[in-house]
Protein backbone atom coordinates (compact mmCIF):
# COMPACT_ATOMS: atom_id res chain seq x y z
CA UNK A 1 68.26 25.49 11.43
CA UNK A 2 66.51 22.49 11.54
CA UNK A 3 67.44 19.10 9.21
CA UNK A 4 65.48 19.01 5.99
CA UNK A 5 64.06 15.57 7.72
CA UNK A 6 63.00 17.20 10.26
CA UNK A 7 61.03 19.86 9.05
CA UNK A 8 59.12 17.53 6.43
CA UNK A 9 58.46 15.06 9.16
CA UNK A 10 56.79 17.99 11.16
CA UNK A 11 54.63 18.53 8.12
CA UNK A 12 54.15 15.00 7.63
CA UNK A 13 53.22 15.15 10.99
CA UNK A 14 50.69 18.82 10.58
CA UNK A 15 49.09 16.84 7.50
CA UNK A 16 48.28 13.69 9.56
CA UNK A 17 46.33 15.73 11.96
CA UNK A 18 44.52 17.97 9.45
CA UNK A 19 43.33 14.80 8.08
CA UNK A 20 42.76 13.18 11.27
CA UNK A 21 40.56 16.18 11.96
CA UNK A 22 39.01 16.00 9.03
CA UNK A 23 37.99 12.85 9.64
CA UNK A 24 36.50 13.12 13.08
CA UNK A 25 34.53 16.10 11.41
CA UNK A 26 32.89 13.79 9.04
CA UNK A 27 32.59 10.86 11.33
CA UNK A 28 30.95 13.38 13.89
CA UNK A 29 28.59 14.84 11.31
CA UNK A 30 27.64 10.97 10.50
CA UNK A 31 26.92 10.17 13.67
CA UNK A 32 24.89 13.21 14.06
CA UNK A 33 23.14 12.25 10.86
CA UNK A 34 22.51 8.77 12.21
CA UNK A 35 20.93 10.26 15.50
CA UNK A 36 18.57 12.69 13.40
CA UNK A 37 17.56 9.83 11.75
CA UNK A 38 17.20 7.60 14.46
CA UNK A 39 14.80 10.25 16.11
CA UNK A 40 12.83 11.08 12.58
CA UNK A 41 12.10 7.21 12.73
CA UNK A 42 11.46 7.07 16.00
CA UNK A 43 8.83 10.04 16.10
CA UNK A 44 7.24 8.57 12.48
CA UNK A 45 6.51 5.53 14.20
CA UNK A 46 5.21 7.20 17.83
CA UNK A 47 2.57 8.85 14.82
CA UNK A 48 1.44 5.96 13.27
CA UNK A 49 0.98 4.27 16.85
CA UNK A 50 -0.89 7.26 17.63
CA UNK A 51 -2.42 6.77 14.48
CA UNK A 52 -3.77 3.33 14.74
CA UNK A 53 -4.71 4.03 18.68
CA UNK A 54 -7.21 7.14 17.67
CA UNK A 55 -8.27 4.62 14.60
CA UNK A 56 -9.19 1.41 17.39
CA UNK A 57 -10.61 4.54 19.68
CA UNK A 58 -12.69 5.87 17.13
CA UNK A 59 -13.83 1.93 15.93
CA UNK A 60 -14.23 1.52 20.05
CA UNK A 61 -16.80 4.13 19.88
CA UNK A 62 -18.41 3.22 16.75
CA UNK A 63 -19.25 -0.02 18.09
CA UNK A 64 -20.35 1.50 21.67
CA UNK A 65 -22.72 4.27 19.66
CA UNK A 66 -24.22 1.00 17.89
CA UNK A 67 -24.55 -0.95 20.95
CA UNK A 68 -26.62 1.99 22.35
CA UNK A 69 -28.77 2.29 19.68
CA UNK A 70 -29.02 -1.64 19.39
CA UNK A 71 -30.00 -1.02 23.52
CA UNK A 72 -32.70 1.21 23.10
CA UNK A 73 -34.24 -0.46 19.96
CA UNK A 74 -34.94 -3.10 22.08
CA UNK A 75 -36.18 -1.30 24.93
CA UNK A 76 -38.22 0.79 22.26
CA UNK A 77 -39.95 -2.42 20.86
CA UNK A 78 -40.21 -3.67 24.78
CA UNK A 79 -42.48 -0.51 25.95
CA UNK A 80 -44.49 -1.38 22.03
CA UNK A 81 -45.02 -4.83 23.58
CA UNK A 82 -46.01 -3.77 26.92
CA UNK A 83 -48.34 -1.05 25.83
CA UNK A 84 -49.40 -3.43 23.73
CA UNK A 85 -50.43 -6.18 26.18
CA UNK A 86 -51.79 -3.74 28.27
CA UNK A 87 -53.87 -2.53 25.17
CA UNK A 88 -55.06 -6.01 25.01
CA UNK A 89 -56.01 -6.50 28.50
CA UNK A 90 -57.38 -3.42 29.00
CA UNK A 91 -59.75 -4.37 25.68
CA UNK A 92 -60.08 -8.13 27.41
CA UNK A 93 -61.23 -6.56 30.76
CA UNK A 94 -63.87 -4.17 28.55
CA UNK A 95 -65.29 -6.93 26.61
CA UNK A 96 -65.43 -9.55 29.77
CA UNK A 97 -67.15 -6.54 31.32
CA UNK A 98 -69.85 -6.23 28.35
CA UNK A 99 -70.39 -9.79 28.22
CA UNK A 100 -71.02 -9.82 31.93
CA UNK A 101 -73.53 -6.83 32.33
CA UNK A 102 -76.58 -7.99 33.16
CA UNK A 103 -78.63 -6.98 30.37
């Protein structure tokens, strides 16, 4: 049969790669790890930017809604001055028209 060397250098030689296997296995299984959380970060992060963007949206519109309402104020208190000045001239045109009737 074969030398005694022999043989325990073949299983020398079965126990190198059964650790060597071993090995890759857990190297693999780190580097799969590493990926999963590399893509859990990843995707956290897409959320908060998400996040933040439907925060400055929702701010955007805020200020848009106020600058509407800031608009038509204005253009509420225009029409009060208009009506009013028309108020007044129409009351100026009624009292130049009194004071000018022949009596």
């Amino acid at each position: 049969g074969m030398p005694l060397t022999e043989v325990a250098f073949a299983e020398h030689l079965q126990h190198a790669e059964e650790r060597f296997d071993l090995r890759s296995q857990e190297l693999c299984s780190k580097q799969v790890d590493a990926a999963v959380d590399g893509a859990r970060g990843y995707h956290d992060s897409l959320g908060r930017l998400s996040q933040q963007q439907h925060q400055q949206n929702r701010q955007q519109l805020e200020l848009m809604n106020s600058l509407r309402e800031h608009q038509e104020l204005v253009a509420a208190r225009h029409r009060e001055q208009q009506l009013l000045s028309c108020g007044m001239a129409f009351l100026l045109g009624v009292l130049v028209c009194a004071i000018l009737r022949p009596s």
